[in-house]
Protein backbone atom coordinates (compact mmCIF):
# COMPACT_ATOMS: atom_id res chain seq x y z
CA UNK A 1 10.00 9.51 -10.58
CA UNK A 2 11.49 6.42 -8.04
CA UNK A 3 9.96 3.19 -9.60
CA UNK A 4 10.08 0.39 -7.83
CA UNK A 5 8.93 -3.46 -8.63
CA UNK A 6 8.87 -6.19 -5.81
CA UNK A 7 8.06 -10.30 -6.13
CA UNK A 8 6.81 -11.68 -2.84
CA UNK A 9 6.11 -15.45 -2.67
CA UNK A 10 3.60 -15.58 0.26
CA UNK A 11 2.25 -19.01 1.77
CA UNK A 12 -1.32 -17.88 2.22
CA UNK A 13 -4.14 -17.86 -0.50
CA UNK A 14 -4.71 -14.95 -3.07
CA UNK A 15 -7.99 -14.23 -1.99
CA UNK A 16 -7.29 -13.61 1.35
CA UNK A 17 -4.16 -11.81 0.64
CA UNK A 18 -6.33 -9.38 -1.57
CA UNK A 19 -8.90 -8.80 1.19
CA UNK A 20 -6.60 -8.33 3.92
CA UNK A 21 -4.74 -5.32 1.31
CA UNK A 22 -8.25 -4.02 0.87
CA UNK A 23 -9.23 -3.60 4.01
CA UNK A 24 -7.71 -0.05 4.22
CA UNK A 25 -9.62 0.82 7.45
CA UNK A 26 -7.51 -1.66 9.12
CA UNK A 27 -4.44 -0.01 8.52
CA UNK A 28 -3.69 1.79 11.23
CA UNK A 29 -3.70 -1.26 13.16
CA UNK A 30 -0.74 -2.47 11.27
CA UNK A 31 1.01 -0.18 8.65
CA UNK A 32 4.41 1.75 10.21
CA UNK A 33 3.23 5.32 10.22
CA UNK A 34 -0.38 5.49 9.62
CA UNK A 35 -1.98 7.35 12.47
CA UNK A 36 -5.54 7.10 10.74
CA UNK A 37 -8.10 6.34 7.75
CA UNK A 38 -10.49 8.40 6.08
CA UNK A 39 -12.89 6.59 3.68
CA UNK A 40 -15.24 9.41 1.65
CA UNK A 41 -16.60 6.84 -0.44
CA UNK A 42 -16.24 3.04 -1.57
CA UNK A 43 -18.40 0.67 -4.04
CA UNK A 44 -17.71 -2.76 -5.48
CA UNK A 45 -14.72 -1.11 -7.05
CA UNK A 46 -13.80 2.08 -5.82
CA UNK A 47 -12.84 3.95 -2.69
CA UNK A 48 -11.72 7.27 -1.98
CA UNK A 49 -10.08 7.84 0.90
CA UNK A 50 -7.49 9.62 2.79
CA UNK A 51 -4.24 7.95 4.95
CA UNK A 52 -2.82 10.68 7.77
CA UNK A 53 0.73 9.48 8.43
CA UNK A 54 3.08 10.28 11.14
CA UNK A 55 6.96 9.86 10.79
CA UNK A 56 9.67 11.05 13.13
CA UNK A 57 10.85 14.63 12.78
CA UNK A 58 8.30 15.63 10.26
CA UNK A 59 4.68 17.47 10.27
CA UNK A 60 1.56 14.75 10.27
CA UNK A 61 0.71 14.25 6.26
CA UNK A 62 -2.53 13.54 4.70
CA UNK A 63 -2.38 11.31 1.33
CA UNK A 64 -5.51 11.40 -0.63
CA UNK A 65 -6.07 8.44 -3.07
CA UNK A 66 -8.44 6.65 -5.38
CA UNK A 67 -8.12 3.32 -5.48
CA UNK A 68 -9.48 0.51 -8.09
CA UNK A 69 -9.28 -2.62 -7.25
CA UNK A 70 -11.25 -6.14 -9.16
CA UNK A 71 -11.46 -9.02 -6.51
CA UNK A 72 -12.16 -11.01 -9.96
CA UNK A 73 -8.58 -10.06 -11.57
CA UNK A 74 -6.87 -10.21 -7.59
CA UNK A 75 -5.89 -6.59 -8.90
CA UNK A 76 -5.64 -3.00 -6.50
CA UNK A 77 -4.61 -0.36 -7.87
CA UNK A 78 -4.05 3.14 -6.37
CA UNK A 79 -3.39 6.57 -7.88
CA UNK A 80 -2.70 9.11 -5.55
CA UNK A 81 -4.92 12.47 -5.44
CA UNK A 82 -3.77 14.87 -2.50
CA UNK A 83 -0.66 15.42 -0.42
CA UNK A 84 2.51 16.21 -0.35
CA UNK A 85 3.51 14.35 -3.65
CA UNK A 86 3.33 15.20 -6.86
CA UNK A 87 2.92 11.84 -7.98
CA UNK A 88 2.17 8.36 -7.01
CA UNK A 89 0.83 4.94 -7.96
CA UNK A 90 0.86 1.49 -6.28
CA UNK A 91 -0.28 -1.76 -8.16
CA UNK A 92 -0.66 -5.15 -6.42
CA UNK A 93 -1.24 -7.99 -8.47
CA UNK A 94 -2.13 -11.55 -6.51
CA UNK A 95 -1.13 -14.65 -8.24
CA UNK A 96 -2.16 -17.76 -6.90
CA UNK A 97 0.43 -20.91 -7.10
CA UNK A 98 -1.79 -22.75 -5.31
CA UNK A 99 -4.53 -22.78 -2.55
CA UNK A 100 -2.09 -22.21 0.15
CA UNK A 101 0.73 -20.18 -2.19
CA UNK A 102 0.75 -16.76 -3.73
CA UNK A 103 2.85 -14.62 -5.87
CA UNK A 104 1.95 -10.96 -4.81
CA UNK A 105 3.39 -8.12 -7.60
CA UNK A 106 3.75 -5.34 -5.71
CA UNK A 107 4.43 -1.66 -8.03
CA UNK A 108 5.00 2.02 -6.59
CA UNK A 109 6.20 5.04 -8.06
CA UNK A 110 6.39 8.30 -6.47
CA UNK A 111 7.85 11.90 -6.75
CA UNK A 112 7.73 14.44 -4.33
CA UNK A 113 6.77 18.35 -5.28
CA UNK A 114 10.04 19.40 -2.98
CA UNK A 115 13.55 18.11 -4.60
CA UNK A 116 14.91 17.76 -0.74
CA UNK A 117 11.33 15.46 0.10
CA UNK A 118 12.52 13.47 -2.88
CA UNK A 119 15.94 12.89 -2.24
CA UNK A 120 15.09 12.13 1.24
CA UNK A 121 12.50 9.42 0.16
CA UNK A 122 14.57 8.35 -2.06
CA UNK A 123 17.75 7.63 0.04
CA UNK A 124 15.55 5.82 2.85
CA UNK A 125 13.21 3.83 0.78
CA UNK A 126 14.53 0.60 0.81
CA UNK A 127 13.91 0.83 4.12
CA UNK A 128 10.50 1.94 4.12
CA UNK A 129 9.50 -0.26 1.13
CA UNK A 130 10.52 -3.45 3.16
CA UNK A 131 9.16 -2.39 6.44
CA UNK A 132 5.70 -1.76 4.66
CA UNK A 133 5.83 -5.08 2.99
CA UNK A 134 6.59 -6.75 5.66
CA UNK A 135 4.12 -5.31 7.92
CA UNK A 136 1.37 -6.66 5.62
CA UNK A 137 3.27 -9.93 5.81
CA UNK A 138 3.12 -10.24 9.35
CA UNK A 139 -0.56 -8.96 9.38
CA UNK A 140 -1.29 -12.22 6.93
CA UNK A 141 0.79 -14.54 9.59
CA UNK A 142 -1.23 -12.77 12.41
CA UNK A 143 -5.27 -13.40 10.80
CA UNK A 144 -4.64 -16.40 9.02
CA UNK A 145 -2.46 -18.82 10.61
């Protein structure tokens, strides 16, 4: 399984940081690849939903998940239940420094079910990590400055 851990030190406040990661219905407005959302079902500290992605030279995907997340704790986290993994888990953790200063933790791991899917993923990820992270980055920039 491909682990990775990332430290972000964002200049906006935790809380909106968290709401703005929350607010999975947005992300097709923003995240690289996401074509659409699906939400089945959310509470105070659930949702189940589905992302469709799109990338270049490969069929649409769907990736069911179940996320948790505590707006108390700043705390999302997401285990994955459908797709074309066989695994995967994201964590983000929001640390405020400050009012106008945040640490974000940001946690995946993933494994495909196909050995070729994997070793694709696993050669390009960097890539894709940063170009996620920095997509909610600039999303932050965009609402809140």
């Amino acid at each position: 399984m491909k682990r990775s851990k990332k430290n972000i030190t964002i200049n906006h406040n935790a809380d909106n940081l968290f709401d703005i990661v929350i607010d999975i219905e947005k992300y097709p407005e923003f995240i690289p690849w996401c074509t659409g959302m699906h939400v089945h079902s959310k509470n105070k500290k659930e949702i189940l939903a589905d992302m469709h992605v799109f990338y270049k030279f490969f069929i649409p995907q769907k990736f069911g998940s179940h996320v948790f997340f505590n707006k108390k704790k700043l705390n999302i986290k997401t285990i994955y239940t459908d797709g074309p993994l066989k695994d995967l888990k994201t964590d983000w953790q929001f640390k405020s420094i400050n009012k106008k200063k945040t640490i974000v933790v940001f946690t995946v791991e993933f494994e495909f079910k196909k050995f070729l899917h994997q070793k694709l993923a696993e050669t390009f990820f960097p890539l894709i990590e940063n170009k996620m992270i920095n997509s909610f980055i600039k999303r932050a920039n965009d609402i809140l400055n």
